[in-house]
N, C-alpha and C. Protein backbone atom coordinates (compact mmCIF):
# COMPACT_ATOMS: atom_id res chain seq x y z
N UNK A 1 -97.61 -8.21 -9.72
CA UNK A 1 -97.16 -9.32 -8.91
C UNK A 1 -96.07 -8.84 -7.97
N UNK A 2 -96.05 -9.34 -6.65
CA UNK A 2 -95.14 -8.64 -5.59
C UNK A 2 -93.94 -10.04 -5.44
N UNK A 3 -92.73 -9.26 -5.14
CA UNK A 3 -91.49 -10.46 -5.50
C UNK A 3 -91.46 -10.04 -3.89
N UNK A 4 -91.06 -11.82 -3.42
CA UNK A 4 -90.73 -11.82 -1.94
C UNK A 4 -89.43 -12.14 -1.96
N UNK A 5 -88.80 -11.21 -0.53
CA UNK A 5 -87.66 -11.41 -0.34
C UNK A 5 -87.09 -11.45 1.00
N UNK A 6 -86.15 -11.90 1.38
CA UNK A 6 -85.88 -12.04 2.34
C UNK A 6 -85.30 -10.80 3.31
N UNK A 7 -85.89 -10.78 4.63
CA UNK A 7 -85.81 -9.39 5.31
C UNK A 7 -84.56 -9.21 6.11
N UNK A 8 -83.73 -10.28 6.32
CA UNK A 8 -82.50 -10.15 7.32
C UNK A 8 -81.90 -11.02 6.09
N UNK A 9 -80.32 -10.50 6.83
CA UNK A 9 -79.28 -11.39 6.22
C UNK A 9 -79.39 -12.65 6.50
N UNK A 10 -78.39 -13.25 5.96
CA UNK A 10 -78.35 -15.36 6.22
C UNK A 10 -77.90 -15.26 7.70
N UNK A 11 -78.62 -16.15 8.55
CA UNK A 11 -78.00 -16.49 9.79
C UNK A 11 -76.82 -16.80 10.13
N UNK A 12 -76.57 -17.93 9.17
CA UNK A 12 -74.61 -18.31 9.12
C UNK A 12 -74.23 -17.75 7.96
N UNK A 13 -73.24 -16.85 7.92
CA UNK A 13 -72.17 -16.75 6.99
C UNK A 13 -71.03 -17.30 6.88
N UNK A 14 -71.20 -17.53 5.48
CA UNK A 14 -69.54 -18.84 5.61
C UNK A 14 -68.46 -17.62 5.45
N UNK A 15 -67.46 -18.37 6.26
CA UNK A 15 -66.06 -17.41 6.18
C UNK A 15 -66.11 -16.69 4.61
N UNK A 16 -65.25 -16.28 4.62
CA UNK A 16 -64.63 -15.67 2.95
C UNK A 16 -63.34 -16.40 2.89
N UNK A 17 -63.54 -16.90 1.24
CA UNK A 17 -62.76 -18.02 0.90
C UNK A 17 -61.81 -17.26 -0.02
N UNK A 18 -60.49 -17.22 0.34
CA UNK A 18 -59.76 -16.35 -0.54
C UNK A 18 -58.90 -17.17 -1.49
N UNK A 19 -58.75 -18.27 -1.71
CA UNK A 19 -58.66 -19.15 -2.69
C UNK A 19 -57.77 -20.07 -2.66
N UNK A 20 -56.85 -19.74 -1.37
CA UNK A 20 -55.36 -20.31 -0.88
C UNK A 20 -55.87 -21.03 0.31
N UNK A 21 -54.37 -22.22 -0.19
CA UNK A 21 -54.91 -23.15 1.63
C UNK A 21 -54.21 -22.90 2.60
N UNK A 22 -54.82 -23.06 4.07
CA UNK A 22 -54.21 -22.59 4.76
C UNK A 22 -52.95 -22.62 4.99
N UNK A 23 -51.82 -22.22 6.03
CA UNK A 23 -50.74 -22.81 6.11
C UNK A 23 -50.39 -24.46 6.85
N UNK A 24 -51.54 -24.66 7.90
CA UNK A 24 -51.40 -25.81 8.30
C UNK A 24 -51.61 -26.91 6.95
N UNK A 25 -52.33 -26.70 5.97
CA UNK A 25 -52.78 -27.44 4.90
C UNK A 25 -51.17 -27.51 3.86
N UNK A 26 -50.78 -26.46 3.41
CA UNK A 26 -49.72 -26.58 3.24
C UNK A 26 -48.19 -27.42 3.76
N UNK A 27 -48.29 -27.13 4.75
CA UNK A 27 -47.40 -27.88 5.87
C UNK A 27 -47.13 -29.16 5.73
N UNK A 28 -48.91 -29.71 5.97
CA UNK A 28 -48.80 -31.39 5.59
C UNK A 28 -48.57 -31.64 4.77
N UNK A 29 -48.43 -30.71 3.38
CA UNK A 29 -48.83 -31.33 1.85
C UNK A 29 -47.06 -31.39 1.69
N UNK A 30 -46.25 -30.54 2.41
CA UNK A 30 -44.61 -30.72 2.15
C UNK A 30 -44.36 -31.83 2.92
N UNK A 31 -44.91 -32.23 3.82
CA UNK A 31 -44.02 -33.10 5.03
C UNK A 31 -44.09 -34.67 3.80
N UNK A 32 -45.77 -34.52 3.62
CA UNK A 32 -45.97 -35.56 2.28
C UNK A 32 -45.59 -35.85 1.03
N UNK A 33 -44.57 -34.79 0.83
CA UNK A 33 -44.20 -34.60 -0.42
C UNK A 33 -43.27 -35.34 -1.30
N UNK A 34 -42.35 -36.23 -0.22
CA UNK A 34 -41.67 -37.33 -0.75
C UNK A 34 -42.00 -38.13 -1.27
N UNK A 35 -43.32 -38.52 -0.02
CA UNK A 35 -44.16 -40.06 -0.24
C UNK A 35 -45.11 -39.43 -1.88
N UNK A 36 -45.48 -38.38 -2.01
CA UNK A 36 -45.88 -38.24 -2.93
C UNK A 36 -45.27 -38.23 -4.71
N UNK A 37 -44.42 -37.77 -4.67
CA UNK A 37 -43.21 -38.17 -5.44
C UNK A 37 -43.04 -39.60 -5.87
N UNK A 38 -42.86 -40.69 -4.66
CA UNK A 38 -42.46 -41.38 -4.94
C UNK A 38 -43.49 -42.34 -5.28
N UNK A 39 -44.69 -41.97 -5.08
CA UNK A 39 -45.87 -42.75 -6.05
C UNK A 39 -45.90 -42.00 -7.47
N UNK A 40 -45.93 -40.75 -7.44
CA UNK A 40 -45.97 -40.64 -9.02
C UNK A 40 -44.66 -41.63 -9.84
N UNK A 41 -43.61 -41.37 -9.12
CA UNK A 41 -42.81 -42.33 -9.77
C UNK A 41 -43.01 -43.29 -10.29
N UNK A 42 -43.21 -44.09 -9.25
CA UNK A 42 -44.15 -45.87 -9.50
C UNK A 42 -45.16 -45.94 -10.31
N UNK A 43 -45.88 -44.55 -10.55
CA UNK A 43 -47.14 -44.58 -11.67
C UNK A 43 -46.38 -44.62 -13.07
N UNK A 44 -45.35 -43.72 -13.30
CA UNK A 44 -44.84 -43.35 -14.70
C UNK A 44 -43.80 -44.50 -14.68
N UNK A 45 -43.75 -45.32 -14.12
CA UNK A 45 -42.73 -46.82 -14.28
C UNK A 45 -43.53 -47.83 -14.72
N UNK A 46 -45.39 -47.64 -14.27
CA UNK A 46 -45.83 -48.66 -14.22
C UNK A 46 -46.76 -48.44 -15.79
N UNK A 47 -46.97 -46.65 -16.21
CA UNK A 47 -47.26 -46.16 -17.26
C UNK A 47 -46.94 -46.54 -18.61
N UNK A 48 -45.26 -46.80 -18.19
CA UNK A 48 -44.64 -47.23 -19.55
C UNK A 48 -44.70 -48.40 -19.96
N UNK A 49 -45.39 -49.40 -19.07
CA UNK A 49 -45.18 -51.05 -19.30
C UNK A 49 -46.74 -51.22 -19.81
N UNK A 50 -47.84 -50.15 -19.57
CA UNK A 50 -48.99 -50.69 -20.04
C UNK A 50 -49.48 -50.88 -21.38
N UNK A 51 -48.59 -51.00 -22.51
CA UNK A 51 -48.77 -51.64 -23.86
C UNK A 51 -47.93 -52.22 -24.66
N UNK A 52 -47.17 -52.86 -23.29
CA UNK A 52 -46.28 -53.76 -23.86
C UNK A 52 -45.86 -54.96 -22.91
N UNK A 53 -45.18 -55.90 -22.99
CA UNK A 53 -44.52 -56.92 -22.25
C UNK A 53 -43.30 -56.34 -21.47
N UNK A 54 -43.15 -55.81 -20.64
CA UNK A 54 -42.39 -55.42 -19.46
C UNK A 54 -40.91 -56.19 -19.31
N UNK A 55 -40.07 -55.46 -20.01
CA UNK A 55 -38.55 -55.82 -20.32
C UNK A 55 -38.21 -56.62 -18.68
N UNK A 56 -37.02 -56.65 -18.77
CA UNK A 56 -35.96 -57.02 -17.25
C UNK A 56 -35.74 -55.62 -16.46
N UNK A 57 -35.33 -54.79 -17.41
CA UNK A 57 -35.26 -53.29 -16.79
C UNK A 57 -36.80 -52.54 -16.27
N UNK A 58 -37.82 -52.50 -17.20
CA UNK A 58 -38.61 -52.53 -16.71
C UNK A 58 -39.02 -52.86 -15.78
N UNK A 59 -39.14 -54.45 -15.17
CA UNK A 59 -39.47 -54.78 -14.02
C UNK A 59 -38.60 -54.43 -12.88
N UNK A 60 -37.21 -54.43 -12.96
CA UNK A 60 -36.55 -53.47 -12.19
C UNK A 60 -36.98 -52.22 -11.54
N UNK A 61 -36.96 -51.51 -12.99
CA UNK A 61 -37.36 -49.76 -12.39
C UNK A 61 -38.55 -50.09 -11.73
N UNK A 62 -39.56 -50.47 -11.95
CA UNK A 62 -41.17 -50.91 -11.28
C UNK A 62 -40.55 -51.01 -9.58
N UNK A 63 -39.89 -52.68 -9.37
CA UNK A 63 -39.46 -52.76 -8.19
C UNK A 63 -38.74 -51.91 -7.03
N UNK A 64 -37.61 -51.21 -8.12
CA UNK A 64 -37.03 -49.74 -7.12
C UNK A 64 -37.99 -49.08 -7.25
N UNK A 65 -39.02 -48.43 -7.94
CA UNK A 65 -39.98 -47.62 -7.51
C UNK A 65 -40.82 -48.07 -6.00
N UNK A 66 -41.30 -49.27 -6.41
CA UNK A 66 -42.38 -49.39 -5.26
C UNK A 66 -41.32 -50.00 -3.69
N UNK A 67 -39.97 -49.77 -4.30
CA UNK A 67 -39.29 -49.74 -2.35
C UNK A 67 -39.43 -48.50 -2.22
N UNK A 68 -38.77 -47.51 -2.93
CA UNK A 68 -39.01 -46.27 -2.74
C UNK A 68 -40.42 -45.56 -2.09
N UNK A 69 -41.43 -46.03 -2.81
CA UNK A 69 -42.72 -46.00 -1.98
C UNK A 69 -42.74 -46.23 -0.69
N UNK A 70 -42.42 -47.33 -0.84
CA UNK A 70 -42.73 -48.21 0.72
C UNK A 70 -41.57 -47.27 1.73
N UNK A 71 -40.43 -46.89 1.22
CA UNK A 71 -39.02 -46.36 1.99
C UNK A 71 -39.83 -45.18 3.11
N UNK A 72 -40.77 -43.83 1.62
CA UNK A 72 -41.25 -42.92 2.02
C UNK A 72 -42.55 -42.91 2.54
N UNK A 73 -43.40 -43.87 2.98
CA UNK A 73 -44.26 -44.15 3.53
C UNK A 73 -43.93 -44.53 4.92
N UNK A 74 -42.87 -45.27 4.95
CA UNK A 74 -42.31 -45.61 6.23
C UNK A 74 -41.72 -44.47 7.02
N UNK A 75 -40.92 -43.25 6.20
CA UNK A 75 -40.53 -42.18 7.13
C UNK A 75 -41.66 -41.42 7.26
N UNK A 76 -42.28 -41.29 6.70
CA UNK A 76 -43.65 -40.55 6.97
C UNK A 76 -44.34 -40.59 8.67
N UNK A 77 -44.57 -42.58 8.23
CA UNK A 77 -45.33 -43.03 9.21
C UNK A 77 -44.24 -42.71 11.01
N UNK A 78 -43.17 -42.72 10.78
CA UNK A 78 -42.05 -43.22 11.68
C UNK A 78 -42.12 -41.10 12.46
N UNK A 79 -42.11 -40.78 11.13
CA UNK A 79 -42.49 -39.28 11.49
C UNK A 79 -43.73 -38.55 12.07
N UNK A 80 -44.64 -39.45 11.73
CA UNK A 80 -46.19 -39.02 12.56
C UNK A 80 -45.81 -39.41 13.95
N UNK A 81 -45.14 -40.62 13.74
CA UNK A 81 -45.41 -41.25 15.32
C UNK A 81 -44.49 -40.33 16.09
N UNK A 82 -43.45 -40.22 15.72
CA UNK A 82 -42.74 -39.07 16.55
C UNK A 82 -43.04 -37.92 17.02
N UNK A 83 -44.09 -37.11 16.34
CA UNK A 83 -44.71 -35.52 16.83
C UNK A 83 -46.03 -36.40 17.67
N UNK A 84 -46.43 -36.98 17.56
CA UNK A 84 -47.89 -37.86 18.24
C UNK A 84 -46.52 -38.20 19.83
N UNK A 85 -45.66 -38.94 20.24
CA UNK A 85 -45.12 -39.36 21.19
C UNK A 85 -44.44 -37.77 22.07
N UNK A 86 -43.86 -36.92 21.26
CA UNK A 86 -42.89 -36.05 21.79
C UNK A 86 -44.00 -35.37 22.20
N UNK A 87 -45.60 -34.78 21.37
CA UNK A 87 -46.49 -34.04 22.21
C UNK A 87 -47.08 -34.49 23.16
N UNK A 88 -47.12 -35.51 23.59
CA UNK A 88 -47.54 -36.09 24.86
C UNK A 88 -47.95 -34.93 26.29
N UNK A 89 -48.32 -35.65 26.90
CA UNK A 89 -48.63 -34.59 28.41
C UNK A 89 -47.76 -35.19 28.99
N UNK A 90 -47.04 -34.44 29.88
CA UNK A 90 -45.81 -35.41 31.06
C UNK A 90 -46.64 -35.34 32.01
């Protein structure tokens, strides 16, 4: 029995993936890194109340968590808009 095979290489070759992300990928993942933070926060505030009745403090820490969210979502957003306006074309 004769095994068929292919006579040329693959037409597209995908890049070579060396296992790291780029630096632009990186970049964003720090600029995000507050806002990211400050949802895990709000998760492990909201973690500790799920098998039980949610003290006064509890609902507290919950509430400063999710301003904190909202705080770092807002500089985020306030920060996109700023590199989006300053790159502009004059």
């Amino acid at each position: 029995m004769k095994t068929i095979a292919a006579l040329q290489a693959a037409v597209t070759a995908a890049a070579p993936f060396d296992g790291e992300p780029p630096n632009s990928e990186l970049d964003a993942i720090e600029t995000e890194m507050p806002a990211i933070l400050a949802d895990v926060a709000l998760l492990d505030a909201q973690i500790m109340t799920i098998d039980r009745t949610p003290s006064e403090l509890d609902e507290r820490r919950i509430r400063r968590a999710r301003r904190r969210v909202l705080a770092a979502r807002r500089e985020l957003a306030n920060q996109s808009a700023d590199v989006s306006l300053s790159g502009g074309a004059a």
